[in-house]
C-alpha atoms as a PDB file:
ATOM      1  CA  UNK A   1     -27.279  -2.150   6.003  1.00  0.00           C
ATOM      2  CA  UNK A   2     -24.327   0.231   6.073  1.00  0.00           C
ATOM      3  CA  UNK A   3     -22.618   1.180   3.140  1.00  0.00           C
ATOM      4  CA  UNK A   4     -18.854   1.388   3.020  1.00  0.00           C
ATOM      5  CA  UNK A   5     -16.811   3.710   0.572  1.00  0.00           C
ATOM      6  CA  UNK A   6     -13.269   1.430   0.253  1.00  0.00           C
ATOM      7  CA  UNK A   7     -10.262   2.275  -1.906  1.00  0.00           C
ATOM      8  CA  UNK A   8      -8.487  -0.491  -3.129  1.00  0.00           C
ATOM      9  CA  UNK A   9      -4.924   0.188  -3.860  1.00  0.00           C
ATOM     10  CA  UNK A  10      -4.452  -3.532  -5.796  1.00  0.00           C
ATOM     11  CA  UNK A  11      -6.236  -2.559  -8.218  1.00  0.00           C
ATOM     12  CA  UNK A  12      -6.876   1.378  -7.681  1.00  0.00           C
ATOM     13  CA  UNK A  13     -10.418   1.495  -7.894  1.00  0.00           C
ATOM     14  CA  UNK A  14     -13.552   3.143  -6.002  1.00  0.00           C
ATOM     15  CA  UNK A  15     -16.123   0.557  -4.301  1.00  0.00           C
ATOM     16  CA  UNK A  16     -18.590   0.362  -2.604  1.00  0.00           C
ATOM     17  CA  UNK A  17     -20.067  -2.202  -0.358  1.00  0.00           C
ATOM     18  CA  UNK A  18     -22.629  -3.840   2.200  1.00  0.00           C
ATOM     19  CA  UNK A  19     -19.096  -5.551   4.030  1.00  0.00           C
ATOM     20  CA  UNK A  20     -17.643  -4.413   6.799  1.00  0.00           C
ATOM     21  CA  UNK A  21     -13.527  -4.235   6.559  1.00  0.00           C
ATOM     22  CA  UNK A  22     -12.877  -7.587   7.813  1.00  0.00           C
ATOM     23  CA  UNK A  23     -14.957  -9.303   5.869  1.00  0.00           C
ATOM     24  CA  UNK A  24     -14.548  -6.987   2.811  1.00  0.00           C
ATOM     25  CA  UNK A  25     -10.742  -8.198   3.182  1.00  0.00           C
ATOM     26  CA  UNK A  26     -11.885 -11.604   3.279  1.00  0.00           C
ATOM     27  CA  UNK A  27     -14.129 -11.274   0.012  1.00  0.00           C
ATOM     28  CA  UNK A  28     -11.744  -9.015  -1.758  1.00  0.00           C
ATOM     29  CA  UNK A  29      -8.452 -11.571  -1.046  1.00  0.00           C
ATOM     30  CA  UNK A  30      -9.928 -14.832  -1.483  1.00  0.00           C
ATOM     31  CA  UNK A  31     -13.151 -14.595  -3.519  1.00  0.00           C
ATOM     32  CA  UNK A  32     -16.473 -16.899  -2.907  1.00  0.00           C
ATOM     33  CA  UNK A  33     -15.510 -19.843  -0.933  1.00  0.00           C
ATOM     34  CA  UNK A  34     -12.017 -19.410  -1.205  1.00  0.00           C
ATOM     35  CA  UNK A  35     -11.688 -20.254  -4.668  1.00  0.00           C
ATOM     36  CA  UNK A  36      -9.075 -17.364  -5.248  1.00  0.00           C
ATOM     37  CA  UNK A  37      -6.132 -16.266  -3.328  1.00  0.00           C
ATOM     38  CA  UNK A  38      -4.370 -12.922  -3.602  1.00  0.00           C
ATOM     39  CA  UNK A  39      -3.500  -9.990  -0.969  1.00  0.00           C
ATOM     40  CA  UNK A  40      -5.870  -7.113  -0.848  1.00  0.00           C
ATOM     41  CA  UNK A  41      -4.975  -3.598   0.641  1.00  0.00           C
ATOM     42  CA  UNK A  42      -7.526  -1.020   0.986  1.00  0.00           C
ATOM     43  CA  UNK A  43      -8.728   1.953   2.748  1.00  0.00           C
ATOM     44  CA  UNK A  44     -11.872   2.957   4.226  1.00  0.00           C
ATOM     45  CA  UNK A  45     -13.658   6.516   2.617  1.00  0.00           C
ATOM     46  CA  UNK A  46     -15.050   8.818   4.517  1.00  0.00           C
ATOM     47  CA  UNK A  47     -18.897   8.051   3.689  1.00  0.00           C
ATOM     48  CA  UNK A  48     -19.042  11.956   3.517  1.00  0.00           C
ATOM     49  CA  UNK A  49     -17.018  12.281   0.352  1.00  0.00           C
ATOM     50  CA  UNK A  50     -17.911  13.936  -2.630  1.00  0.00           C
ATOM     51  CA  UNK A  51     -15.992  14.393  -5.969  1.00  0.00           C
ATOM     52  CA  UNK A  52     -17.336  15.238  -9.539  1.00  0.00           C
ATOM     53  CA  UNK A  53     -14.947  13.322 -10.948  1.00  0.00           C
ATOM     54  CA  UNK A  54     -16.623  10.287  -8.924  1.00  0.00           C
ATOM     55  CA  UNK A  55     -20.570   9.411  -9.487  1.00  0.00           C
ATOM     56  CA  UNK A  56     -20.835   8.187  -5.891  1.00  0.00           C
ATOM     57  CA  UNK A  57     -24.218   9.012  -5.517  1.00  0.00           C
ATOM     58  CA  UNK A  58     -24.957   6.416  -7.868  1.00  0.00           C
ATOM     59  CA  UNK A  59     -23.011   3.871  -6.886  1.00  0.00           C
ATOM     60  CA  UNK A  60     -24.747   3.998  -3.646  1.00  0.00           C
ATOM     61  CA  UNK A  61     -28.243   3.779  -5.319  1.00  0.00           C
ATOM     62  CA  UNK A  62     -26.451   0.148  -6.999  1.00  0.00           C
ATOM     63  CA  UNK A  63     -25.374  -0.993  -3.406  1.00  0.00           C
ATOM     64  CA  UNK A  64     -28.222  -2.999  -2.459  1.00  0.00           C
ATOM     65  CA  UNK A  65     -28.935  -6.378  -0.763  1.00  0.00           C
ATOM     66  CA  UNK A  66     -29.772  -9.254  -3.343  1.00  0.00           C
ATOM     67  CA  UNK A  67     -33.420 -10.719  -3.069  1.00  0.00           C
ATOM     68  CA  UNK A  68     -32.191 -12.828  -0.334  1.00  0.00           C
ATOM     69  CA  UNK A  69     -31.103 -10.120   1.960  1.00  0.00           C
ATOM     70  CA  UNK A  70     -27.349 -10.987   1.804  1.00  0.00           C
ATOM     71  CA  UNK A  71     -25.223  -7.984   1.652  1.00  0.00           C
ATOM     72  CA  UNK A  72     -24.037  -6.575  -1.844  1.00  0.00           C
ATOM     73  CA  UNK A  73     -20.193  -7.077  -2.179  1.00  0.00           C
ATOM     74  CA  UNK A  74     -19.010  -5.003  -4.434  1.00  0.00           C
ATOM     75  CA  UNK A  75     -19.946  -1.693  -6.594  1.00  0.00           C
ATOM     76  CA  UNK A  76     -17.014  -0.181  -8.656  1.00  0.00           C
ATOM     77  CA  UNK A  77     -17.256   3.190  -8.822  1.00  0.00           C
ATOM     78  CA  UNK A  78     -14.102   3.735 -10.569  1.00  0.00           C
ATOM     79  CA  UNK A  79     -11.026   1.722 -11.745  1.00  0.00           C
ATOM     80  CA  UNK A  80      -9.089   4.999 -13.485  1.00  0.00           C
ATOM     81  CA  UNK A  81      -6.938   7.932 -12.210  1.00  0.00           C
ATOM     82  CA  UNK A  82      -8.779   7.175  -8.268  1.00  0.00           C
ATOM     83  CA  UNK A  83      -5.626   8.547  -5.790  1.00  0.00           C
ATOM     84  CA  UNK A  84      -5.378  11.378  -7.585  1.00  0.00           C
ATOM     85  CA  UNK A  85      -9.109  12.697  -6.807  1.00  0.00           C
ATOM     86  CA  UNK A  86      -9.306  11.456  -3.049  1.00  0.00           C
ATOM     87  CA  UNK A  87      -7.403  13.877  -0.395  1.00  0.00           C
ATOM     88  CA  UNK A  88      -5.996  12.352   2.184  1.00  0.00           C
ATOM     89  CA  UNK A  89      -8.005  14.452   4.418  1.00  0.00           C
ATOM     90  CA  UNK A  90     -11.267  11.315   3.420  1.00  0.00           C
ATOM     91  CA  UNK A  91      -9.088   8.353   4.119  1.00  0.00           C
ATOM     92  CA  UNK A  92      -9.856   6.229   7.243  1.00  0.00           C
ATOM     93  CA  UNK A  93      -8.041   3.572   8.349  1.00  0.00           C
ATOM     94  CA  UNK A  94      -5.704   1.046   5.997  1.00  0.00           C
ATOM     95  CA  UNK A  95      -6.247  -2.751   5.867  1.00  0.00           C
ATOM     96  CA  UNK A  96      -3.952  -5.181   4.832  1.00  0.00           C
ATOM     97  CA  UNK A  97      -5.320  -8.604   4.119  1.00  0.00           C
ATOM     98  CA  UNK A  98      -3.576 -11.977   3.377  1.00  0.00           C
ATOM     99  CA  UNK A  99      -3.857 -14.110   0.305  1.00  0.00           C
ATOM    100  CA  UNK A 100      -6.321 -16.608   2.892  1.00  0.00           C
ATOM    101  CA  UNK A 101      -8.630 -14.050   4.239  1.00  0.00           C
ATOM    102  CA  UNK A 102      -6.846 -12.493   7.365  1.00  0.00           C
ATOM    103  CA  UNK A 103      -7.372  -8.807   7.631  1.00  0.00           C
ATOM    104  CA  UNK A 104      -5.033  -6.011   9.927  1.00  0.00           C
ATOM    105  CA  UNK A 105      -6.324  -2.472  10.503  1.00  0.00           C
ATOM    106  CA  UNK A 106      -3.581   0.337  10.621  1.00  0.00           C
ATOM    107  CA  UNK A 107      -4.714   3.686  11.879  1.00  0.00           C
ATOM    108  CA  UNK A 108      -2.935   6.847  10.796  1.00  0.00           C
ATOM    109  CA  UNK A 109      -0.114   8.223  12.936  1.00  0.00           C
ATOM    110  CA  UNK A 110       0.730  11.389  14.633  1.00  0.00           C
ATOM    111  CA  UNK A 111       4.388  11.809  13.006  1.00  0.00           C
ATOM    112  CA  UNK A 112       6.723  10.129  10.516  1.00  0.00           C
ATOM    113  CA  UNK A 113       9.313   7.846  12.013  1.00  0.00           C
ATOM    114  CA  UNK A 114      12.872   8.732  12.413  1.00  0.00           C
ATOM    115  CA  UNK A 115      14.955   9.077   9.493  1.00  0.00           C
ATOM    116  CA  UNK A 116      17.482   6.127   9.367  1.00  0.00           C
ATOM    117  CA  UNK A 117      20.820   5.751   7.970  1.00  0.00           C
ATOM    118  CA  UNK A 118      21.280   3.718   4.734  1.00  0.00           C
ATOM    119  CA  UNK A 119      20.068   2.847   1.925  1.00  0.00           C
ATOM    120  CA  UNK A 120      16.108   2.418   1.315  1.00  0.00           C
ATOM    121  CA  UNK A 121      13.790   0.311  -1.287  1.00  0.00           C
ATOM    122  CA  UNK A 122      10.367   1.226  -2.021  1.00  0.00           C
ATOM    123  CA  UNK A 123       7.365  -0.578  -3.793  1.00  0.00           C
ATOM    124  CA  UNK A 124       5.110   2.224  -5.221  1.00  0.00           C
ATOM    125  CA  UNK A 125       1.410   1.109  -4.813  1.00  0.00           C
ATOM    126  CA  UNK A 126      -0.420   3.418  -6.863  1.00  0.00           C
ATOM    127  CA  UNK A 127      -1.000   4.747  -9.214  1.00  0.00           C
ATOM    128  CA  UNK A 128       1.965   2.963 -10.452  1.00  0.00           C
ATOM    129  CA  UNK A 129       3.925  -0.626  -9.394  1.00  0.00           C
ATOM    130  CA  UNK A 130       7.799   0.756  -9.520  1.00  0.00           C
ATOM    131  CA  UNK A 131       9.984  -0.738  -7.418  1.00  0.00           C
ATOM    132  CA  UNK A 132      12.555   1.452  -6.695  1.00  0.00           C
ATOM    133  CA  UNK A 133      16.205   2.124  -4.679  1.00  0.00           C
ATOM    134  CA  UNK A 134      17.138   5.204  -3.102  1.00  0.00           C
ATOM    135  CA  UNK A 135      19.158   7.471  -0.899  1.00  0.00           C
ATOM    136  CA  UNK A 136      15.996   9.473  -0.202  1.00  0.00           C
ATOM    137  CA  UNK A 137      14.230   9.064   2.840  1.00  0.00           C
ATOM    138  CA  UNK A 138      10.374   8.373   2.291  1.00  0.00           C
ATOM    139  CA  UNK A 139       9.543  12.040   2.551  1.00  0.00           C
ATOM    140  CA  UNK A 140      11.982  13.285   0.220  1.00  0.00           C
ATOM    141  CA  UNK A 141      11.446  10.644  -1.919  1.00  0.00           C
ATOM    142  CA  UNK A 142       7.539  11.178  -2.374  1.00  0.00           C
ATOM    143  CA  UNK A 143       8.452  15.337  -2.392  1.00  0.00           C
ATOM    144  CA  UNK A 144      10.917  14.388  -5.364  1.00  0.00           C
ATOM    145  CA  UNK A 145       7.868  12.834  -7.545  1.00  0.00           C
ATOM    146  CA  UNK A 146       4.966  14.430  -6.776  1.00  0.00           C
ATOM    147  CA  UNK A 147       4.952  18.211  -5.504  1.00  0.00           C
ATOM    148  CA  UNK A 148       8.467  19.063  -5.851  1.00  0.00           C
ATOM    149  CA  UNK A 149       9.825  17.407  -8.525  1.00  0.00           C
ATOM    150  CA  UNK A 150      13.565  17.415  -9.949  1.00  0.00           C
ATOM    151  CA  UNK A 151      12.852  15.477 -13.347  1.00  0.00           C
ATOM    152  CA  UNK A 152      10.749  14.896 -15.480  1.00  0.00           C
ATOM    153  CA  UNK A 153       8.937  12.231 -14.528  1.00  0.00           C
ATOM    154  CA  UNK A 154       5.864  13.561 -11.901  1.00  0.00           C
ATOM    155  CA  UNK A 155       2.640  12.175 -10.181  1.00  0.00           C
ATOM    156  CA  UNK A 156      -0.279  13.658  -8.527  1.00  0.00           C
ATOM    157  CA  UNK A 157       0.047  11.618  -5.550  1.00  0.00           C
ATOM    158  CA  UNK A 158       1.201   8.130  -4.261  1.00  0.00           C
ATOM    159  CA  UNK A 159       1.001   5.611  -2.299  1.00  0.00           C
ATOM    160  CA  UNK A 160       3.865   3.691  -1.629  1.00  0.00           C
ATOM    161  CA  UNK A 161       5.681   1.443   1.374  1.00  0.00           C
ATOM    162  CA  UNK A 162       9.638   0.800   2.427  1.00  0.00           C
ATOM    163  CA  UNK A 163      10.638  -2.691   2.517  1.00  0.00           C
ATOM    164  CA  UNK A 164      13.460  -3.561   4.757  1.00  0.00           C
ATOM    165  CA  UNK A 165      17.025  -4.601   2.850  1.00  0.00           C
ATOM    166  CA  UNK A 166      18.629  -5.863   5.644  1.00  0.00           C
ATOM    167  CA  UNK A 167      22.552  -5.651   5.994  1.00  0.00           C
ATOM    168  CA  UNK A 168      22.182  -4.314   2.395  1.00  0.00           C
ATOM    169  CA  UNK A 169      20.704  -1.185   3.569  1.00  0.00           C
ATOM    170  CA  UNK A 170      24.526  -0.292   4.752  1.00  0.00           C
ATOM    171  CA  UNK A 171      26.930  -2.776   2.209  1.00  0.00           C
ATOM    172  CA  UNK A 172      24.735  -3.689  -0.756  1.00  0.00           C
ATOM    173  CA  UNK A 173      28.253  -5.140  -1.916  1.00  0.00           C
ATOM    174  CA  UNK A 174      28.685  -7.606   0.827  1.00  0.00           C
ATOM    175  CA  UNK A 175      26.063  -7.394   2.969  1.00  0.00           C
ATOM    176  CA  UNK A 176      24.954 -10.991   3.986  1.00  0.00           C
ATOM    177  CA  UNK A 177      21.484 -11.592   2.674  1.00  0.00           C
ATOM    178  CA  UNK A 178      20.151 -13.140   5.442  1.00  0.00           C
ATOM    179  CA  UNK A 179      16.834 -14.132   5.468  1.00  0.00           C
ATOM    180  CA  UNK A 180      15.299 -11.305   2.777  1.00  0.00           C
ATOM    181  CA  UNK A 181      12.675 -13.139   1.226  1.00  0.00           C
ATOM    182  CA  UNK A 182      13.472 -11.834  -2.573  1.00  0.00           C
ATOM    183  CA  UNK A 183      14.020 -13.283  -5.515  1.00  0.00           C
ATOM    184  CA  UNK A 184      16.556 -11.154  -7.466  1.00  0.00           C
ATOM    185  CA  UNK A 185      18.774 -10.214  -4.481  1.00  0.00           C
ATOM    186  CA  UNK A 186      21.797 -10.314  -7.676  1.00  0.00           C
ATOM    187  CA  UNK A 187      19.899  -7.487  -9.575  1.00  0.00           C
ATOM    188  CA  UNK A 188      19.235  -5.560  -6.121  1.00  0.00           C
ATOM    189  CA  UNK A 189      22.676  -5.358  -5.000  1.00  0.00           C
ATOM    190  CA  UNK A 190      23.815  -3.937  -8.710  1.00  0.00           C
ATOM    191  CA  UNK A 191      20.795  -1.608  -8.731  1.00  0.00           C
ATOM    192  CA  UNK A 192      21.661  -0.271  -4.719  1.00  0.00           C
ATOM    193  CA  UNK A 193      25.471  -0.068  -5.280  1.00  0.00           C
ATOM    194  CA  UNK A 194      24.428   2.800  -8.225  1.00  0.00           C
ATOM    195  CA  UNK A 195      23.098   4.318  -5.947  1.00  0.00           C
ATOM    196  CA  UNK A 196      25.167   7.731  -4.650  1.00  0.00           C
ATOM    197  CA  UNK A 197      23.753   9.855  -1.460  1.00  0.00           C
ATOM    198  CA  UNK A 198      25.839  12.339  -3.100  1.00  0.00           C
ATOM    199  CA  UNK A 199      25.272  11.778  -6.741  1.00  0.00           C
ATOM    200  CA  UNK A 200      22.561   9.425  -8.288  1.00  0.00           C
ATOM    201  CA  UNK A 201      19.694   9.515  -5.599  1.00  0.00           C
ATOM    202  CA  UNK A 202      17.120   6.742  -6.797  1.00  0.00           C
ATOM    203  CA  UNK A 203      17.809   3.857  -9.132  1.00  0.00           C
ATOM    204  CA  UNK A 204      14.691   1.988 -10.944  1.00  0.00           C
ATOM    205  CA  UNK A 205      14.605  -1.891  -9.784  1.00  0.00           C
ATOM    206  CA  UNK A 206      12.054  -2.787 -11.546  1.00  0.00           C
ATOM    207  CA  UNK A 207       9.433  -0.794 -13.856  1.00  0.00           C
ATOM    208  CA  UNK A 208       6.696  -2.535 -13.467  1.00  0.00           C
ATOM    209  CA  UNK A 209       6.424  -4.962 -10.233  1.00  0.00           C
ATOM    210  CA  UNK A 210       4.199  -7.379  -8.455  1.00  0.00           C
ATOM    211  CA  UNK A 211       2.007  -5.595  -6.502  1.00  0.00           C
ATOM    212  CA  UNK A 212       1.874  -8.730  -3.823  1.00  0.00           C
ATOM    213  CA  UNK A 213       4.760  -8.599  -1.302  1.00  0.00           C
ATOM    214  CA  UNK A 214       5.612 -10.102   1.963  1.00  0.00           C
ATOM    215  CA  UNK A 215       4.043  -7.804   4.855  1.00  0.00           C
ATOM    216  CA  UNK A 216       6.681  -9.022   7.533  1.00  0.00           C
ATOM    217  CA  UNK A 217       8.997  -7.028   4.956  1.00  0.00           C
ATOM    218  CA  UNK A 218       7.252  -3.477   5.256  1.00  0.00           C
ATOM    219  CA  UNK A 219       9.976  -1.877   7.589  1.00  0.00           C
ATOM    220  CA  UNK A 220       7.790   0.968   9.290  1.00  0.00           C
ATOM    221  CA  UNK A 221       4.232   1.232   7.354  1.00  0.00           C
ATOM    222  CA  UNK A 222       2.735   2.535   4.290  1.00  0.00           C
ATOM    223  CA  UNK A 223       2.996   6.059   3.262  1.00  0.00           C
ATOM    224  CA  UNK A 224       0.294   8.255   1.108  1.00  0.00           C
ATOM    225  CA  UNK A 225       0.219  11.635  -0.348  1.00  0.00           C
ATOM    226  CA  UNK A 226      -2.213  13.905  -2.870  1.00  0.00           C
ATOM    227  CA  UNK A 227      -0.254  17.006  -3.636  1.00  0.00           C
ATOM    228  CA  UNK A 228       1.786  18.282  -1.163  1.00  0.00           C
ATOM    229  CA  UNK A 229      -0.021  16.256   1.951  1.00  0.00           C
ATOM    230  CA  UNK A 230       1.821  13.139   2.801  1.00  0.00           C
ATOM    231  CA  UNK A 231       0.636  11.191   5.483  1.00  0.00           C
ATOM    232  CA  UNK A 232       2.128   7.749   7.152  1.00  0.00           C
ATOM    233  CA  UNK A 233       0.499   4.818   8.452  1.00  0.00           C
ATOM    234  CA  UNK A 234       2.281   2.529  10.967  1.00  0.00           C
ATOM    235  CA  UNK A 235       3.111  -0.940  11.046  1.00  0.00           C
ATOM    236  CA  UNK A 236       3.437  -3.200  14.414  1.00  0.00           C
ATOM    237  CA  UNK A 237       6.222  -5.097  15.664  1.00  0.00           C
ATOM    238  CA  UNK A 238       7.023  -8.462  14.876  1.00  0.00           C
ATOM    239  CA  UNK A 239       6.595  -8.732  18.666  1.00  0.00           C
ATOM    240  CA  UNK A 240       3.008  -6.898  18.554  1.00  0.00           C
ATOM    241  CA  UNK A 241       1.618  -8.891  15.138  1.00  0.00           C
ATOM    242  CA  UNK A 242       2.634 -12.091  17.183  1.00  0.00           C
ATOM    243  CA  UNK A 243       0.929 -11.527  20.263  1.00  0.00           C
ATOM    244  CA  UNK A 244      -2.073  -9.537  19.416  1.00  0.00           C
ATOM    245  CA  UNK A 245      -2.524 -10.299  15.887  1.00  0.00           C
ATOM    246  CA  UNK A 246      -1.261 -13.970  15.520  1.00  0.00           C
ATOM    247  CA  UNK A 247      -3.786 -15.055  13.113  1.00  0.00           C
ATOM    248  CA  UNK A 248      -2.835 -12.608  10.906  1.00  0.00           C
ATOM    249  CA  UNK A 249       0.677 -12.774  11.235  1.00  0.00           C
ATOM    250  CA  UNK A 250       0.353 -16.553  10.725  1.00  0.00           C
ATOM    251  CA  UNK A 251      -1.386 -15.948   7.480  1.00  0.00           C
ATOM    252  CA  UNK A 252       0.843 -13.841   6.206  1.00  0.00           C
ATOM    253  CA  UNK A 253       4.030 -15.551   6.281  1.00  0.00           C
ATOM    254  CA  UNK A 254       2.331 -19.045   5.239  1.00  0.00           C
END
């Protein structure tokens, strides 16, 4: 049997397994026979890659089918400091799977998308779970915390996403809320109207946030950078999860 090299962003950690990406997104949202529920976002590894901070090697030699011949699951290779040691040059493609099982493939794309006007939310991934407002757009914003930074406060690398705000993007005062899914749209709009293109660039939402959030929120994809390489996986449409993924998109927004 193959073995896969994933990196799990909820938690960070290092595994390998016997499963291929769907059904390691299956096993890795909902447990054995369904028994747990939570969403699961992971990448596949280059089966190539080396690191001495990582005893891969050995992991490998754990992987192994059970007396019965079904495939191993899971071998953590590491839970601690994992982004930092794996260039984005090793990362594959990105799966997103749903708290029932469903799991979406993302490849990596050729350019960042346009830079929008408004305001912008992020919910940082790894190796922390900030959720933060800004001015910034996502490039900027990963520059200002990792390679170039302008406080104190720095990171080796991240991986983070943009959520959409809606009309709040352009009037967090009295922008209509819509249909945005979250819970402490009061405490939003005070944290985004602090926030000054010209002034105060980023305001903290919350310190530490749920790492689960609703996927028909991500607004273009999921961005992820070591060092100064920053690199952008794309989301679908609405229109394109619908038609080509509907089981999926189903999932997610049960």
């Amino acid at each position: 049997m193959t073995i896969h090299l994933y990196f799990s962003l909820v938690p960070e950690a290092l595994i390998a397994s016997m499963l291929e990406p769907e059904e390691f997104g299956q096993y890795y949202s909902t447990g054995h026979s369904y028994k747990s529920k939570g969403q699961a976002i992971f990448f596949e590894v280059d089966a190539d890659f080396r690191h001495e901070f990582f005893n891969i090697d050995e992991g490998l030699k754990r992987c192994v089918a059970h007396p019965d011949g079904t495939p191993k699951n899971s071998v953590y290779i590491s839970v601690y400091r994992v982004l930092e040691h794996i260039p984005v040059s090793a990362l594959g493609k990105l799966y997103l799977s749903t708290a029932y099982g469903q799991t979406l493939g993302l490849s990596r794309a050729d350019e960042f998308p346009e830079k929008g006007k408004g305001l912008h939310m992020y919910q940082d991934l790894a190796p922390i779970n900030s959720l933060v407002v800004s001015a910034q757009d996502p490039k900027t914003y990963y520059e200002n915390v990792t390679s170039k930074p302008n406080k104190f406060i720095r990171f080796p690398g991240l991986c983070f996403v943009e959520l959409g705000l809606g009309a709040l993007a352009k009037d967090p005062a009295a922008g209509a809320v819509g249909d945005l899914p979250y819970s402490f749209v009061h405490h939003l709009r005070e944290a985004l109207l602090e926030v000054d293109p010209s002034g105060k660039q980023s305001k903290l939402v919350h310190r530490v946030h749920s790492t689960e959030f609703p996927y028909r929120m991500i607004k273009n994809g999921i961005y992820i950078g070591n060092g100064p390489e920053l690199v952008f996986y794309e989301m679908p449409s609405h229109e394109v999860l619908r038609q080509d993924h509907s089981h999926w998109w189903r999932s997610c927004n049960l």
